[in-house]
N, C-alpha and C. Protein backbone atom coordinates (compact mmCIF):
# COMPACT_ATOMS: atom_id res chain seq x y z
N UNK A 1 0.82 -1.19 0.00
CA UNK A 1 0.00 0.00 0.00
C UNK A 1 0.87 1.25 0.00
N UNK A 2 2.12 1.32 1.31
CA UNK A 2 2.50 2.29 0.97
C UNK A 2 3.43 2.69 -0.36
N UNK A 3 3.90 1.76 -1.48
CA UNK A 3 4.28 1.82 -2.66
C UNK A 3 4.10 2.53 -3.40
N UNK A 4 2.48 2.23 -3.39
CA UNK A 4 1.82 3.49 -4.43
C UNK A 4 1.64 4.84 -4.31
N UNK A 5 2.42 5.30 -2.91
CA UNK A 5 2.50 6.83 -3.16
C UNK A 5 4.31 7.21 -3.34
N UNK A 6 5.21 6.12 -3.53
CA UNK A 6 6.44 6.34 -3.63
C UNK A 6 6.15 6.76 -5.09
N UNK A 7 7.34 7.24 -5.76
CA UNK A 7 7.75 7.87 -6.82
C UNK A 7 8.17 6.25 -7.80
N UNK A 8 7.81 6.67 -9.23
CA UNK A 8 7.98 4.93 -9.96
C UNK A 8 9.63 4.95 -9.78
N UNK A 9 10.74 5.92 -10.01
CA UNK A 9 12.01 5.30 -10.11
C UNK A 9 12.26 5.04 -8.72
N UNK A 10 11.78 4.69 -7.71
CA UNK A 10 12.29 4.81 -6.55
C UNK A 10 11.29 3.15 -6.15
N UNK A 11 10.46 2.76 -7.44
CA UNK A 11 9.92 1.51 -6.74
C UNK A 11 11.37 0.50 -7.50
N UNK A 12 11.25 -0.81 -7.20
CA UNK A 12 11.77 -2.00 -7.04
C UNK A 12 11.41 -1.98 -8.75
N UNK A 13 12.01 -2.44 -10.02
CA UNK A 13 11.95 -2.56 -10.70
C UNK A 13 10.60 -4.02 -10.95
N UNK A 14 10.73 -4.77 -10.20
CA UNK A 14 10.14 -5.99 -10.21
C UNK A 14 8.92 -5.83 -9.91
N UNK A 15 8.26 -4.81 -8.72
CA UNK A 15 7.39 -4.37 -8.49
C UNK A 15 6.64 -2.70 -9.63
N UNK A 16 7.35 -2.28 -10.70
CA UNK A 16 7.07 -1.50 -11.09
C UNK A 16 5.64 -1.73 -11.95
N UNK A 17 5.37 -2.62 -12.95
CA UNK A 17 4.46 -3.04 -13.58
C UNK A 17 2.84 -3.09 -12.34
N UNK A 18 3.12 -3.75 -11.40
CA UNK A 18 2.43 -3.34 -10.20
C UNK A 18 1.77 -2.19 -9.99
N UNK A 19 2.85 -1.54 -9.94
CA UNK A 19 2.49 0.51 -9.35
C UNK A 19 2.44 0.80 -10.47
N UNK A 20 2.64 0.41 -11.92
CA UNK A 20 1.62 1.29 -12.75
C UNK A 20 0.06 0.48 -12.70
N UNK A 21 -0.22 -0.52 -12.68
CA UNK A 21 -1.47 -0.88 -12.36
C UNK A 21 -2.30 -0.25 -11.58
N UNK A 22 -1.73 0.08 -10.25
CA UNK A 22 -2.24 0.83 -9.22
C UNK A 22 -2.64 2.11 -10.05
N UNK A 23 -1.70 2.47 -10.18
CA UNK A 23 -1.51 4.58 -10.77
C UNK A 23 -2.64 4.55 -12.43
N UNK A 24 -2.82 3.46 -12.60
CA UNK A 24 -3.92 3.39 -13.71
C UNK A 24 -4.92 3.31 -12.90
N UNK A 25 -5.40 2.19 -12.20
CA UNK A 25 -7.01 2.67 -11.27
C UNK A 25 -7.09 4.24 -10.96
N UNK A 26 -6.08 4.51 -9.96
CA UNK A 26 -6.10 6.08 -8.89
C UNK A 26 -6.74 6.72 -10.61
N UNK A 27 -5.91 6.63 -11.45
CA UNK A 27 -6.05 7.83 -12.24
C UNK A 27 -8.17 7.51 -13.51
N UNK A 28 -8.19 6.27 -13.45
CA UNK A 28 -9.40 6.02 -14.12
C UNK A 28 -10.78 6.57 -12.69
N UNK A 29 -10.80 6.16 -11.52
CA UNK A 29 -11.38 6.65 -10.02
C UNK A 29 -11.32 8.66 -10.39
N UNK A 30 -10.32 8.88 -10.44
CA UNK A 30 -10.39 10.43 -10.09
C UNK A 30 -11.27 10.62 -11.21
N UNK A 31 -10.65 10.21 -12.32
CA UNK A 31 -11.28 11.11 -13.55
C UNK A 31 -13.16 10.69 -13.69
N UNK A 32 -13.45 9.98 -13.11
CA UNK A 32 -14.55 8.78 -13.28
C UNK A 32 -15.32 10.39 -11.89
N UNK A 33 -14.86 10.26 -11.16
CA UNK A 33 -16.05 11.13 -10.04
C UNK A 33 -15.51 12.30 -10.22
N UNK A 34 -15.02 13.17 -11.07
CA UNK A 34 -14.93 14.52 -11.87
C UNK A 34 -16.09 14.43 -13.16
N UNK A 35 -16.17 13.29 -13.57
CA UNK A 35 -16.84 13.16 -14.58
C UNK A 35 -18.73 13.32 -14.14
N UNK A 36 -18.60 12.38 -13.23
CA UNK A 36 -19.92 11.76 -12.51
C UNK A 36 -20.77 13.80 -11.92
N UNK A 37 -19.69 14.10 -11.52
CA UNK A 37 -20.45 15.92 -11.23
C UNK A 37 -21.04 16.05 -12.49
N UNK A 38 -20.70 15.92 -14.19
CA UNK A 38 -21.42 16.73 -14.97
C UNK A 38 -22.22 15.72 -15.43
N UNK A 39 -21.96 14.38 -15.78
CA UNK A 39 -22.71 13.51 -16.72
C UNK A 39 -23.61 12.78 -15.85
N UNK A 40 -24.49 12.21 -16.61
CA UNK A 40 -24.95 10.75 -15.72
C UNK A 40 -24.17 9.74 -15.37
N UNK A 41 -24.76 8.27 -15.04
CA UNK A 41 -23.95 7.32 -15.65
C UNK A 41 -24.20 6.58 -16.63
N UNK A 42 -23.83 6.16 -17.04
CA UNK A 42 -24.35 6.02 -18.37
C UNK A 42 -23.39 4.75 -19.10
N UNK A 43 -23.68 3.82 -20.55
CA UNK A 43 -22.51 3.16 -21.21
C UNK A 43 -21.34 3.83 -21.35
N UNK A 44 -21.75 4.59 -21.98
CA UNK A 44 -20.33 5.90 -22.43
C UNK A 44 -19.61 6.25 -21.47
N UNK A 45 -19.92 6.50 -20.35
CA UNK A 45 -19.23 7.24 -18.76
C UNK A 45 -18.58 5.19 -18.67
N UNK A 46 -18.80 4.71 -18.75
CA UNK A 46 -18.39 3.91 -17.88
C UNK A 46 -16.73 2.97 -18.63
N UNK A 47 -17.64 3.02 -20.12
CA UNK A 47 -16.64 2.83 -21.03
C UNK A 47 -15.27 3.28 -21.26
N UNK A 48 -15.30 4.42 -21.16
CA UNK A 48 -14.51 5.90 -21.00
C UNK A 48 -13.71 5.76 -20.19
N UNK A 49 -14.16 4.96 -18.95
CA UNK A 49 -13.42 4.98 -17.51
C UNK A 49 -12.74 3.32 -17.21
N UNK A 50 -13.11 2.84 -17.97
CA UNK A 50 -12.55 1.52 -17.55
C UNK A 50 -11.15 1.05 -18.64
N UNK A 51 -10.93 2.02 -19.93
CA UNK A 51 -10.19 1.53 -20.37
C UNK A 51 -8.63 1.51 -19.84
N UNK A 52 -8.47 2.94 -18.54
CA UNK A 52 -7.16 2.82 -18.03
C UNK A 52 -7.26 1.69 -17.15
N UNK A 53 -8.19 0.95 -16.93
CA UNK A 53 -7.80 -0.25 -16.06
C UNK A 53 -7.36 -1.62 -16.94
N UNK A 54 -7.42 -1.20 -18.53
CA UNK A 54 -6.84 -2.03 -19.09
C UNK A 54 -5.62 -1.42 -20.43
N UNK A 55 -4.80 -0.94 -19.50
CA UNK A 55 -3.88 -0.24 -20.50
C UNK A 55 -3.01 -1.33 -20.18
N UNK A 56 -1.76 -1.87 -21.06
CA UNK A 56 -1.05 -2.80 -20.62
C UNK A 56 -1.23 -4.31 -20.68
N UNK A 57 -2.37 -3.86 -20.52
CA UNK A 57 -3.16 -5.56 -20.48
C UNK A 57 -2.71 -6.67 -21.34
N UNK A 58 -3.41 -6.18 -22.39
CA UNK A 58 -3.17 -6.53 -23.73
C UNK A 58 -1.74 -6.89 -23.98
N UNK A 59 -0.45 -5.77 -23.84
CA UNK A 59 0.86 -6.72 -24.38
C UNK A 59 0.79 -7.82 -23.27
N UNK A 60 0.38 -7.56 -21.95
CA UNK A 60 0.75 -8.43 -20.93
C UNK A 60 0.60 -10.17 -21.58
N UNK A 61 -0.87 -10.27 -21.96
CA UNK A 61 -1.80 -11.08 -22.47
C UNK A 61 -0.73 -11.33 -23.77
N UNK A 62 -0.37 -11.07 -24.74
CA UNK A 62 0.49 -11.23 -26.01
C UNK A 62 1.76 -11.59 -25.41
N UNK A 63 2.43 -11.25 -24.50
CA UNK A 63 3.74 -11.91 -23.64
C UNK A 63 3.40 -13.12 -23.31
N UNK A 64 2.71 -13.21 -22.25
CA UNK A 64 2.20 -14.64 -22.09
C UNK A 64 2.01 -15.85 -23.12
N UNK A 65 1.05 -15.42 -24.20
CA UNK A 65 1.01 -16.01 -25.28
C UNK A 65 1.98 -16.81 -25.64
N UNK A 66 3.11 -15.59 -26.48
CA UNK A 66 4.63 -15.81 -26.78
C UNK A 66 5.08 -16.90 -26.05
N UNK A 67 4.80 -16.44 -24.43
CA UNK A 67 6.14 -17.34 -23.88
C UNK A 67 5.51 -18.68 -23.62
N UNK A 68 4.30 -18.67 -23.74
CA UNK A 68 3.33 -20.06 -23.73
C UNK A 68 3.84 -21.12 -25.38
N UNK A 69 4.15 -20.27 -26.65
CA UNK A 69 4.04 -20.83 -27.60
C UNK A 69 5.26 -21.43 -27.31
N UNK A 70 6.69 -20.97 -27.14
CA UNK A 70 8.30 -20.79 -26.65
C UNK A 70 7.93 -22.49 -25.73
N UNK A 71 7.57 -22.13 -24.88
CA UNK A 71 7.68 -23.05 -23.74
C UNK A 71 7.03 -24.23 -24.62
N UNK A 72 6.31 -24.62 -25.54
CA UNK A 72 5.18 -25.70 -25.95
C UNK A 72 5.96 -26.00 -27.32
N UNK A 73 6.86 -25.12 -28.27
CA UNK A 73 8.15 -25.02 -28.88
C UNK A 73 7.60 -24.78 -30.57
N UNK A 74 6.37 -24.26 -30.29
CA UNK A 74 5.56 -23.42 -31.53
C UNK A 74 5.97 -22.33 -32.26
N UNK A 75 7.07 -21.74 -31.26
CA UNK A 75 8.00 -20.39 -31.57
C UNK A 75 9.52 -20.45 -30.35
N UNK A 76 10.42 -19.91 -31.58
CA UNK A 76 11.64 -19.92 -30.53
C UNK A 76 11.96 -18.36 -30.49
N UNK A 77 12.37 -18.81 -29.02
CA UNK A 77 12.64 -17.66 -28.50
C UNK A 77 13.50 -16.45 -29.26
């Protein structure tokens, strides 16, 4: 917990992917109840707000893949 208010060059390299996960919620939350004062809620409001919880994702998901094909010997490294 207290991680996520340290500074990213000052986290653990190993733990960095982590604290940007974190610093993607904090930042989709703020913008999400700044938003919620003018709009409804709505598809669009919600859409809007969930994609920083999947920034990253995706290569994460395509790494895995890779190293799934590597390991099963479908692709070399």
């Amino acid at each position: 917990m207290k991680e996520a208010l340290i500074k990213k060059e000052d986290i653990n390299p190993e733990k960095r992917d982590d604290w940007g996960e974190v610093h993607n919620y904090i930042k989709a939350i703020n913008t999400s109840i700044k938003d919620l004062e003018k709009l409804p809620i709505s598809n669009r409001l919600i859409k809007k707000h969930i994609k920083p919880f999947y920034q990253g994702l995706e290569a994460n998901i395509k790494y895995l893949v890779i190293l799934e094909q590597v390991r099963i010997g479908l692709e070399q490294p």
